[in-house]
C-alpha atoms as a PDB file:
ATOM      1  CA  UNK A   1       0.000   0.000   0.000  1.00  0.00           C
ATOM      2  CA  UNK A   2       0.760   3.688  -0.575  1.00  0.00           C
ATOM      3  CA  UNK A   3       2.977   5.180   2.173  1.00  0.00           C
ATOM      4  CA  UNK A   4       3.401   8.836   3.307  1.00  0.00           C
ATOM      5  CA  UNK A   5       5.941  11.285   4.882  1.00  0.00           C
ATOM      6  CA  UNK A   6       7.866  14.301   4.860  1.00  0.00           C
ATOM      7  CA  UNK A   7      10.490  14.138   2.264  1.00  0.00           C
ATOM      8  CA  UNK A   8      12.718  15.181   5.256  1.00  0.00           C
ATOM      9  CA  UNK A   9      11.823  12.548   7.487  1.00  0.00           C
ATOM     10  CA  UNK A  10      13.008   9.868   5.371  1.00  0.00           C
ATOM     11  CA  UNK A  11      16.637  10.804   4.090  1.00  0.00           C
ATOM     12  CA  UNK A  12      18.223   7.413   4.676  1.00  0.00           C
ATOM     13  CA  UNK A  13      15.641   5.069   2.631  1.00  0.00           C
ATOM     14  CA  UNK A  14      17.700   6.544  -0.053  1.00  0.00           C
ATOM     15  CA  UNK A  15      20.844   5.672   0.725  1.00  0.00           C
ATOM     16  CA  UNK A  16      20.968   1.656  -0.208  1.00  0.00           C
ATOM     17  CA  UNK A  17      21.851   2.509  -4.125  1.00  0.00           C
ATOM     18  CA  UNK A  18      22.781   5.497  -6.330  1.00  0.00           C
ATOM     19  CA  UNK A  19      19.487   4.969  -8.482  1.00  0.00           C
ATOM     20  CA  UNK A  20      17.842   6.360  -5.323  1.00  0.00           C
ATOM     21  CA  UNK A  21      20.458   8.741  -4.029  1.00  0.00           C
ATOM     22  CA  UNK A  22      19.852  10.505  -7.482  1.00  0.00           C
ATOM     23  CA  UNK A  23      16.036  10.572  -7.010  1.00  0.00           C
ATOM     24  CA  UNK A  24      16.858  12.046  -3.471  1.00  0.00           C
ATOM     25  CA  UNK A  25      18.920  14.816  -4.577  1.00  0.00           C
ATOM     26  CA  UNK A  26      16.382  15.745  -7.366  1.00  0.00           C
ATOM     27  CA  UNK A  27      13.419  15.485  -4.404  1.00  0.00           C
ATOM     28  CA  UNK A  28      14.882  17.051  -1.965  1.00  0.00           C
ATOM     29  CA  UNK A  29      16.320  19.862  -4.415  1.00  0.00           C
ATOM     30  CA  UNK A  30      12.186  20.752  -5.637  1.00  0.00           C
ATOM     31  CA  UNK A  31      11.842  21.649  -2.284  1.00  0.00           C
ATOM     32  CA  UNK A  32      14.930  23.923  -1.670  1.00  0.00           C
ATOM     33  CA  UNK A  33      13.644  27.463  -2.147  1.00  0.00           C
ATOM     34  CA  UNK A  34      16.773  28.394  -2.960  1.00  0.00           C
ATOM     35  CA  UNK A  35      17.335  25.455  -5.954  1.00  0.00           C
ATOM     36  CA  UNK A  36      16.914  25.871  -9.481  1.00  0.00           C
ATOM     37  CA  UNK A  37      14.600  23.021  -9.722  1.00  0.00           C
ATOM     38  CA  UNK A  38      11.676  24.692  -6.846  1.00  0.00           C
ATOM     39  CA  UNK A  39      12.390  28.121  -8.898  1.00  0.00           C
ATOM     40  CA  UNK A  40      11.239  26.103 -12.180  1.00  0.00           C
ATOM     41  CA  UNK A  41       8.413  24.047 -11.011  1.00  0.00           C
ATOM     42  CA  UNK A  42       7.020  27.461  -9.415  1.00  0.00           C
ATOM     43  CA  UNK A  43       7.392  29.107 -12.780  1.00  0.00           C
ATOM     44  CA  UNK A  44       4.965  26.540 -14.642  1.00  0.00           C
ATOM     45  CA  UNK A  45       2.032  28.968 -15.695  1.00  0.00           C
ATOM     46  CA  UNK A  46      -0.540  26.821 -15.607  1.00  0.00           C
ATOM     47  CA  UNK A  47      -3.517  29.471 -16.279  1.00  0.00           C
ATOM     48  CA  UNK A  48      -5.313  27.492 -19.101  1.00  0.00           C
ATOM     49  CA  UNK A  49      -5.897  24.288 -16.361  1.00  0.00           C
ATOM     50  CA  UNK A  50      -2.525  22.782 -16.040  1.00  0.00           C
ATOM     51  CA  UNK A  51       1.249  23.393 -17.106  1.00  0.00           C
ATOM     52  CA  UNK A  52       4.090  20.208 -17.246  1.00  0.00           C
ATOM     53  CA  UNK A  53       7.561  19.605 -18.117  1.00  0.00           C
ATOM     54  CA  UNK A  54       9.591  15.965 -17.795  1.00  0.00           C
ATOM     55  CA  UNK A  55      12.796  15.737 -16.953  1.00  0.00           C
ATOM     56  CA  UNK A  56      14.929  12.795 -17.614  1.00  0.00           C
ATOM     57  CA  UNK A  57      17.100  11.623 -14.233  1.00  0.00           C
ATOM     58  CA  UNK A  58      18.653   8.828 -15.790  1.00  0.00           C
ATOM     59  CA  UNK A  59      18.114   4.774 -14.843  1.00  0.00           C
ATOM     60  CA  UNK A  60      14.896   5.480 -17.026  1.00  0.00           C
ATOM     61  CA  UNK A  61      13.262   7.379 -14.137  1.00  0.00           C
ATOM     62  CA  UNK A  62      11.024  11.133 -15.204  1.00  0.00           C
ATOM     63  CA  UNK A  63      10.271  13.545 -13.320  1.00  0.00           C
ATOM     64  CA  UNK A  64       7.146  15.243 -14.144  1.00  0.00           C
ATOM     65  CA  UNK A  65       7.037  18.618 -12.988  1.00  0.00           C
ATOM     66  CA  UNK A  66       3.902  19.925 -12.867  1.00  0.00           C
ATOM     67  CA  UNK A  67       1.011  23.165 -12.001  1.00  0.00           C
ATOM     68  CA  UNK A  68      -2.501  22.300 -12.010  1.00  0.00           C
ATOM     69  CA  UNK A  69      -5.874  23.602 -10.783  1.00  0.00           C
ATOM     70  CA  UNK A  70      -7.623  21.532  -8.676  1.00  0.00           C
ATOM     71  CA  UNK A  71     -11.132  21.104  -9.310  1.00  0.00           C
ATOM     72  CA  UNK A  72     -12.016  18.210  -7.140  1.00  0.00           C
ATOM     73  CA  UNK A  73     -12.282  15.800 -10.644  1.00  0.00           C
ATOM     74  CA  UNK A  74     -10.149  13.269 -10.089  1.00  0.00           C
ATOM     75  CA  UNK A  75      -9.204  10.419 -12.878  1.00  0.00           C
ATOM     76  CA  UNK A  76      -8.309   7.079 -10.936  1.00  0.00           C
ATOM     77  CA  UNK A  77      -5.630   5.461 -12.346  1.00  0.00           C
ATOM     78  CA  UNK A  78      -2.786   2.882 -11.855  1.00  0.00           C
ATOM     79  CA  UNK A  79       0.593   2.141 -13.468  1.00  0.00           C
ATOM     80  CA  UNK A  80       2.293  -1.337 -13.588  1.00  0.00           C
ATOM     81  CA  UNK A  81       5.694  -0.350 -14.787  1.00  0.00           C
ATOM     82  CA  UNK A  82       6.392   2.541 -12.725  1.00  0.00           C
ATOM     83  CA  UNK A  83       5.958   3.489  -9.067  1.00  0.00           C
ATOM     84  CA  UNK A  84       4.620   7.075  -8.835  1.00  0.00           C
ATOM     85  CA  UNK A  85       6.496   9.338  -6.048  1.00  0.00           C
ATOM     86  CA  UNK A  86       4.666  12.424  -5.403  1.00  0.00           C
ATOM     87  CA  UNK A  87       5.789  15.391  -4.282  1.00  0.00           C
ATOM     88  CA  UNK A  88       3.826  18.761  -3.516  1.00  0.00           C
ATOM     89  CA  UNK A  89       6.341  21.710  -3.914  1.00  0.00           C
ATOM     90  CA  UNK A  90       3.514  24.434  -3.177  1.00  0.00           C
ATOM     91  CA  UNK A  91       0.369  24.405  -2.358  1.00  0.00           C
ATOM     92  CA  UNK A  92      -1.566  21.617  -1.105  1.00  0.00           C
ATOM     93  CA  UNK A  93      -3.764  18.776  -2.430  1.00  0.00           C
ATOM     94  CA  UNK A  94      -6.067  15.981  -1.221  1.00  0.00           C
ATOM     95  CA  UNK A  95      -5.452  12.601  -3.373  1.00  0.00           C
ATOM     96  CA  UNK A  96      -7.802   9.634  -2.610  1.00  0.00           C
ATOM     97  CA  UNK A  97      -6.114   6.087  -2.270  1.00  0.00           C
ATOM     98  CA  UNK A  98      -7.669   2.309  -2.777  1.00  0.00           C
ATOM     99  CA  UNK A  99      -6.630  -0.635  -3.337  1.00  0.00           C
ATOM    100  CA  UNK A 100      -6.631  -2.585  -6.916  1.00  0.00           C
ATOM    101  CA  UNK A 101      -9.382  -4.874  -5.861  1.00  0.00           C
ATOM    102  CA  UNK A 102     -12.411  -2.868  -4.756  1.00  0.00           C
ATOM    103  CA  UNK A 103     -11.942  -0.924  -8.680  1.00  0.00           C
ATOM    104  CA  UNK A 104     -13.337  -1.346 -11.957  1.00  0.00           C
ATOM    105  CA  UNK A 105     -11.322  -1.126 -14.903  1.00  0.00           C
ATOM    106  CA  UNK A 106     -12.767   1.290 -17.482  1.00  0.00           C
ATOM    107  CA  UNK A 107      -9.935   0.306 -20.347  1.00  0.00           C
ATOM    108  CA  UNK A 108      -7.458  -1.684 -21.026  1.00  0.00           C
ATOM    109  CA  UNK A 109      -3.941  -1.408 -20.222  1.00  0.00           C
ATOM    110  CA  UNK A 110      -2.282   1.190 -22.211  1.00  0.00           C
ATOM    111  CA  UNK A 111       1.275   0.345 -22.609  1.00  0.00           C
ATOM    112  CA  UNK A 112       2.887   3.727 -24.103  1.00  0.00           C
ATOM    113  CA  UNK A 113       1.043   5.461 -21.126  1.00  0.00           C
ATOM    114  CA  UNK A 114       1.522   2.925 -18.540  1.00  0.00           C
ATOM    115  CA  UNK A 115      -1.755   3.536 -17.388  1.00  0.00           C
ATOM    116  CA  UNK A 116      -5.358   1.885 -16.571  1.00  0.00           C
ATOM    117  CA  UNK A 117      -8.312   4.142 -15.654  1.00  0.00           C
ATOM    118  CA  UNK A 118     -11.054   3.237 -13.080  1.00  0.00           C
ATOM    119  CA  UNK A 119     -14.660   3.724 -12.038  1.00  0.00           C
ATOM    120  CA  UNK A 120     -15.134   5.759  -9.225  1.00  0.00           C
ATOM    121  CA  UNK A 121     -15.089   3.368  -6.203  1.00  0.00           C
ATOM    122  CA  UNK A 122     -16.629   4.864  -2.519  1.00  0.00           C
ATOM    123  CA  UNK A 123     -14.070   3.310   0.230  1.00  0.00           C
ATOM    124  CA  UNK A 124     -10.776   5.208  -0.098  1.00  0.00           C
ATOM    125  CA  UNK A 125      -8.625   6.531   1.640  1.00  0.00           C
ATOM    126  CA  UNK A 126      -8.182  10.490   1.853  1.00  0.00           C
ATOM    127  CA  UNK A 127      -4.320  11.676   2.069  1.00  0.00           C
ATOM    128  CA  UNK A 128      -4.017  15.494   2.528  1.00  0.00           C
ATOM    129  CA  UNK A 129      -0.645  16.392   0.728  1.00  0.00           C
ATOM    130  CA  UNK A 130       1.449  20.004   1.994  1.00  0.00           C
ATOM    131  CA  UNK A 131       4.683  21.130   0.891  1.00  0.00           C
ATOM    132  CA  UNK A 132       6.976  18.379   1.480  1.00  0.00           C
ATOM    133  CA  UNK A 133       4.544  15.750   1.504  1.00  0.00           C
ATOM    134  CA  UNK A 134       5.990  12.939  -0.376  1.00  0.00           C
ATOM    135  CA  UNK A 135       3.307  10.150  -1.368  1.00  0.00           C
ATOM    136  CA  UNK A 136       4.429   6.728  -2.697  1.00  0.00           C
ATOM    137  CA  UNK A 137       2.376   4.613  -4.907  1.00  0.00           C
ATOM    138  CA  UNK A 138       2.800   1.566  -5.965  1.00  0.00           C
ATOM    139  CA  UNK A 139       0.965  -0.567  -8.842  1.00  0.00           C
ATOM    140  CA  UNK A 140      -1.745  -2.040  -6.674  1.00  0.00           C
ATOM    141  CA  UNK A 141      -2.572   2.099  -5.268  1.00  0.00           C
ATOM    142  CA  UNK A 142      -5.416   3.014  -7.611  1.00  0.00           C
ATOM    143  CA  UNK A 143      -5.498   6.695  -6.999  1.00  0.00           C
ATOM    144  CA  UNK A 144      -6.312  10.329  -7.735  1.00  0.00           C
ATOM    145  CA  UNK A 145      -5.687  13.614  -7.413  1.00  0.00           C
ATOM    146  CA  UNK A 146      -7.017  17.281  -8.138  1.00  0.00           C
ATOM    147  CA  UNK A 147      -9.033  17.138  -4.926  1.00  0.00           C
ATOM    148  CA  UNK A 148      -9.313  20.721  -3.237  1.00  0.00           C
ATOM    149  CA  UNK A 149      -8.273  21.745   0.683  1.00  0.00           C
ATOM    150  CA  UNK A 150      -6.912  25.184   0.826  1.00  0.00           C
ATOM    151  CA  UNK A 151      -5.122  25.423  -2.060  1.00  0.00           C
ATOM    152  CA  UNK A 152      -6.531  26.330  -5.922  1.00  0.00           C
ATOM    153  CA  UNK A 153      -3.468  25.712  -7.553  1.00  0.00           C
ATOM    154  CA  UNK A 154      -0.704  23.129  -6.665  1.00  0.00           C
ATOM    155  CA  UNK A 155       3.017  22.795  -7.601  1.00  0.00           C
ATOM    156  CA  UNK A 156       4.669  19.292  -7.286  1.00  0.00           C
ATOM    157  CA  UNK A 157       6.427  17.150  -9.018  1.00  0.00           C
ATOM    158  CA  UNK A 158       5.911  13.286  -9.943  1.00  0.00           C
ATOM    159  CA  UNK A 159       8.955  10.593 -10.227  1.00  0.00           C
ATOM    160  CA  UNK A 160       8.002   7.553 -11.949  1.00  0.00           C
ATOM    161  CA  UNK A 161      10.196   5.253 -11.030  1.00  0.00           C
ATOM    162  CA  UNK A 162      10.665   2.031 -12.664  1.00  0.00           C
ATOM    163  CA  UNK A 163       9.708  -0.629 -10.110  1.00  0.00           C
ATOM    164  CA  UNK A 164      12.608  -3.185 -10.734  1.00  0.00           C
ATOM    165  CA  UNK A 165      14.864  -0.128  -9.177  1.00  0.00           C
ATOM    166  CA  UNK A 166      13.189  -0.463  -6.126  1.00  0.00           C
ATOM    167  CA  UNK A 167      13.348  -3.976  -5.509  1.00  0.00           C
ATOM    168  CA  UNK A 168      10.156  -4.941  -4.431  1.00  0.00           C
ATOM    169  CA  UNK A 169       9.084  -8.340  -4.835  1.00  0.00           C
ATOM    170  CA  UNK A 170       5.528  -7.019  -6.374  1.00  0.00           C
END
């Protein structure tokens, strides 16, 4: 299941290879005021709904730096080649988390995408993301985001992370 903490907090989970010392530096760097990276994902203009940019960190990991307005309109979704590590810069967000097995499929895999859409699906869980909020999903989290709190707009950034880099036995 999904797991969630400061990206502060948890420093030393990324210490066991330099696949995720890289994806440390580039996390912990979005939230720096001070770094490059915060200055750019801050600068997404995302007046027309939402703004993005990738970024390739090598090992075949992306970040996805995005803007969007939330609009409490959520798409459920899952990946199975990638776990998803997001990562509110700005602003905050409420994402809603189940597991595979209480969802409906609405399409079929989509390979190029790595995604599968869902049905709406009542019992989930309700995570409340603030700046430094890092949220892990893995291929069995069907979630969604774009759920208001405070915040209209939010800033973060999404790692997809291939899953055979994490070795998980999944």
């Amino acid at each position: 299941m999904a797991f969630l903490s400061n990206i502060d907090d948890i420093s030393s989970m990324f210490k066991k290879s330099e696949t995720l010392k890289i994806l440390y530096d580039y996390l912990s760097s979005a939230t720096d005021k001070s770094n490059d990276i915060y200055k750019r994902i801050l600068m997404l203009d995302c007046s027309n709904g939402r703004a993005e940019n990738k970024f390739d960190l090598g090992f075949d990991m992306v970040a996805i730096e995005q803007s969007y307005t939330l609009n409490n309109e959520g798409i459920f979704e899952s990946h199975k080649k990638f776990v998803d590590f997001q990562l509110v810069v700005y602003g905050d967000e409420c994402m809603e988390v189940g597991h595979i097995y209480n969802f409906n499929a609405t399409n079929k895999y989509n390979e190029d995408r790595d995604v599968i859409n869902y049905s709406r699906f009542s019992e989930v869980s309700k995570i409340f993301l603030y700046p430094k909020s890092l949220l892990v999903l893995f291929p069995n989290d069907i979630h969604a985001g774009g759920f208001r709190l405070k915040s209209d707009i939010v800033f973060k950034s999404v790692v997809k992370v291939p899953r055979e880099l994490l070795k998980f036995g999944f």
